[in-house]
C-alpha atoms as a PDB file:
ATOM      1  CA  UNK A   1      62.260  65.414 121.959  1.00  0.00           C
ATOM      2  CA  UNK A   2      64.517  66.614 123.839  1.00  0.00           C
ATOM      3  CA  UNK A   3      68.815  64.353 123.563  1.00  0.00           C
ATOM      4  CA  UNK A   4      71.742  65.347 124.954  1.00  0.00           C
ATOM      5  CA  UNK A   5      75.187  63.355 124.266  1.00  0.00           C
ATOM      6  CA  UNK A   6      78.689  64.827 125.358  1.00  0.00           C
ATOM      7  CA  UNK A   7      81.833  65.632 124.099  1.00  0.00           C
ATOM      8  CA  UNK A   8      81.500  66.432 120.125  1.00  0.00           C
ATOM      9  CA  UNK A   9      78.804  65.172 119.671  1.00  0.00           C
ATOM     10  CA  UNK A  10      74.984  66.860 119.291  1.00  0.00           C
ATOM     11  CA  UNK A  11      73.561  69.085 122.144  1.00  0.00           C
ATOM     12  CA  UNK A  12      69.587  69.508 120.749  1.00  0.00           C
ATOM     13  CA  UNK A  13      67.234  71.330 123.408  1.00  0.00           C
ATOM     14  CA  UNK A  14      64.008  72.420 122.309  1.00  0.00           C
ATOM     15  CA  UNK A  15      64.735  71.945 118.133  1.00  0.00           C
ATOM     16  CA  UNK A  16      68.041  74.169 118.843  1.00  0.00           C
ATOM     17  CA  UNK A  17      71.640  72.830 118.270  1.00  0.00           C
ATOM     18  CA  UNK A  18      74.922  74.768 120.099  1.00  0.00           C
ATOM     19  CA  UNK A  19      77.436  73.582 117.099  1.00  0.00           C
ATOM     20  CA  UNK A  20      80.975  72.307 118.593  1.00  0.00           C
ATOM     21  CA  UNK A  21      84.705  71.474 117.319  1.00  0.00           C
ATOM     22  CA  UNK A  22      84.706  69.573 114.363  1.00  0.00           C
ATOM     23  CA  UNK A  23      80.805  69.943 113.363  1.00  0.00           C
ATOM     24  CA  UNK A  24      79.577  70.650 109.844  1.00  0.00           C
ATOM     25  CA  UNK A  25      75.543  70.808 108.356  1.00  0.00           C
ATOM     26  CA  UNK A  26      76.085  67.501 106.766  1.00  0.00           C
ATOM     27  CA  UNK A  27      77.142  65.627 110.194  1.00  0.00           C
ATOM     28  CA  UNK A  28      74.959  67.638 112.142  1.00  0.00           C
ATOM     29  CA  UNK A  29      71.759  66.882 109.703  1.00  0.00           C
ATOM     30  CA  UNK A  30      73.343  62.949 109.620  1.00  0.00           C
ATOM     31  CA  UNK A  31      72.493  62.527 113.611  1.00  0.00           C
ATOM     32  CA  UNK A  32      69.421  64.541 113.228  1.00  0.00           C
ATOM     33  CA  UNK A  33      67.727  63.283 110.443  1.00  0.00           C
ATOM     34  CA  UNK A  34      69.675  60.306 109.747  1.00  0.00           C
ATOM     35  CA  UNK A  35      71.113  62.003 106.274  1.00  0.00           C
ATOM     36  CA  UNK A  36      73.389  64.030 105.442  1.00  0.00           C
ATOM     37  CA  UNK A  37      71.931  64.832 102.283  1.00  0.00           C
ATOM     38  CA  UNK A  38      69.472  67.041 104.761  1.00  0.00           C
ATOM     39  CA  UNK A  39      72.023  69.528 105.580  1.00  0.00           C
ATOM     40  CA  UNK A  40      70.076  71.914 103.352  1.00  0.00           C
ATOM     41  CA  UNK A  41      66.724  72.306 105.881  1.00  0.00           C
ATOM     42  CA  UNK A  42      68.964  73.247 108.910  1.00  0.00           C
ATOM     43  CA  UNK A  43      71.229  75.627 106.562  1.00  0.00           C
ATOM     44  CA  UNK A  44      67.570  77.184 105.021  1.00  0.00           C
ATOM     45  CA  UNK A  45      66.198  77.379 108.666  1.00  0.00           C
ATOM     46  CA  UNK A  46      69.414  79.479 109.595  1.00  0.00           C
ATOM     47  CA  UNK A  47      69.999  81.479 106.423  1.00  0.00           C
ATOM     48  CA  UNK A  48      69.988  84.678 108.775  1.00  0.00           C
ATOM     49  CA  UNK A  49      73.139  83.634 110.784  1.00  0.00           C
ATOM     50  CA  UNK A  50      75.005  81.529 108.297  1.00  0.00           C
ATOM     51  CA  UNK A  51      76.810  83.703 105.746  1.00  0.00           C
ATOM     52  CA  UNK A  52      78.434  80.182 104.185  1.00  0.00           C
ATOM     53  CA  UNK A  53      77.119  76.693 104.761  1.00  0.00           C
ATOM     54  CA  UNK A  54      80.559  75.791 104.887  1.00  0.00           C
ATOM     55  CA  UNK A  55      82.252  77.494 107.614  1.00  0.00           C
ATOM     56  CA  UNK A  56      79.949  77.626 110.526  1.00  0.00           C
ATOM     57  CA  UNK A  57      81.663  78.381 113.942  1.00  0.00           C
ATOM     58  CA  UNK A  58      82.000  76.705 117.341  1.00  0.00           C
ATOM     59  CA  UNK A  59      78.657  78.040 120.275  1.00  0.00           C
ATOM     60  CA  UNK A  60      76.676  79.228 117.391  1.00  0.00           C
ATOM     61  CA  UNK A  61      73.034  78.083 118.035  1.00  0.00           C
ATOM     62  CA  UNK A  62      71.089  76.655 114.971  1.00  0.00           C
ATOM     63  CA  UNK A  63      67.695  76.134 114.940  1.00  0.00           C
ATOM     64  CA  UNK A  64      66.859  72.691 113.671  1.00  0.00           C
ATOM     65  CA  UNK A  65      63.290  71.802 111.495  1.00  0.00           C
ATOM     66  CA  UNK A  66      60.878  69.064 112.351  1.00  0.00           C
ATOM     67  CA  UNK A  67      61.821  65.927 110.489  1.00  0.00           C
END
């Protein structure tokens, strides 16, 4: 499934997500999974470019798990 919505909001192509002003794991797993409680799958799934779950920077591209 494939969604694209503009401005600050999510950009998910292909189970990818381009992160943008403002985003954090929690918000970004709260419109992706519909919890924020799930930020922990996306931060596992991009262990290798995240140094800390908290400070995650604008155009980076995280790959985001199956529900």
């Amino acid at each position: 499934m494939s969604a694209s919505l503009v401005g600050s909001e999510m950009c998910i192509r292909d189970r990818t997500y381009t992160v943008e002003a403002g985003d954090c794991l929690w918000n970004i797993a709260y419109e992706v999974y519909g919890t924020g409680t799930r930020w922990t799958v996306i931060y596992e799934a991009n262990r290798d470019t995240i140094r800390d779950p908290g400070m995650i920077h604008i155009g980076q591209v995280l790959t985001i798990p199956a529900a």
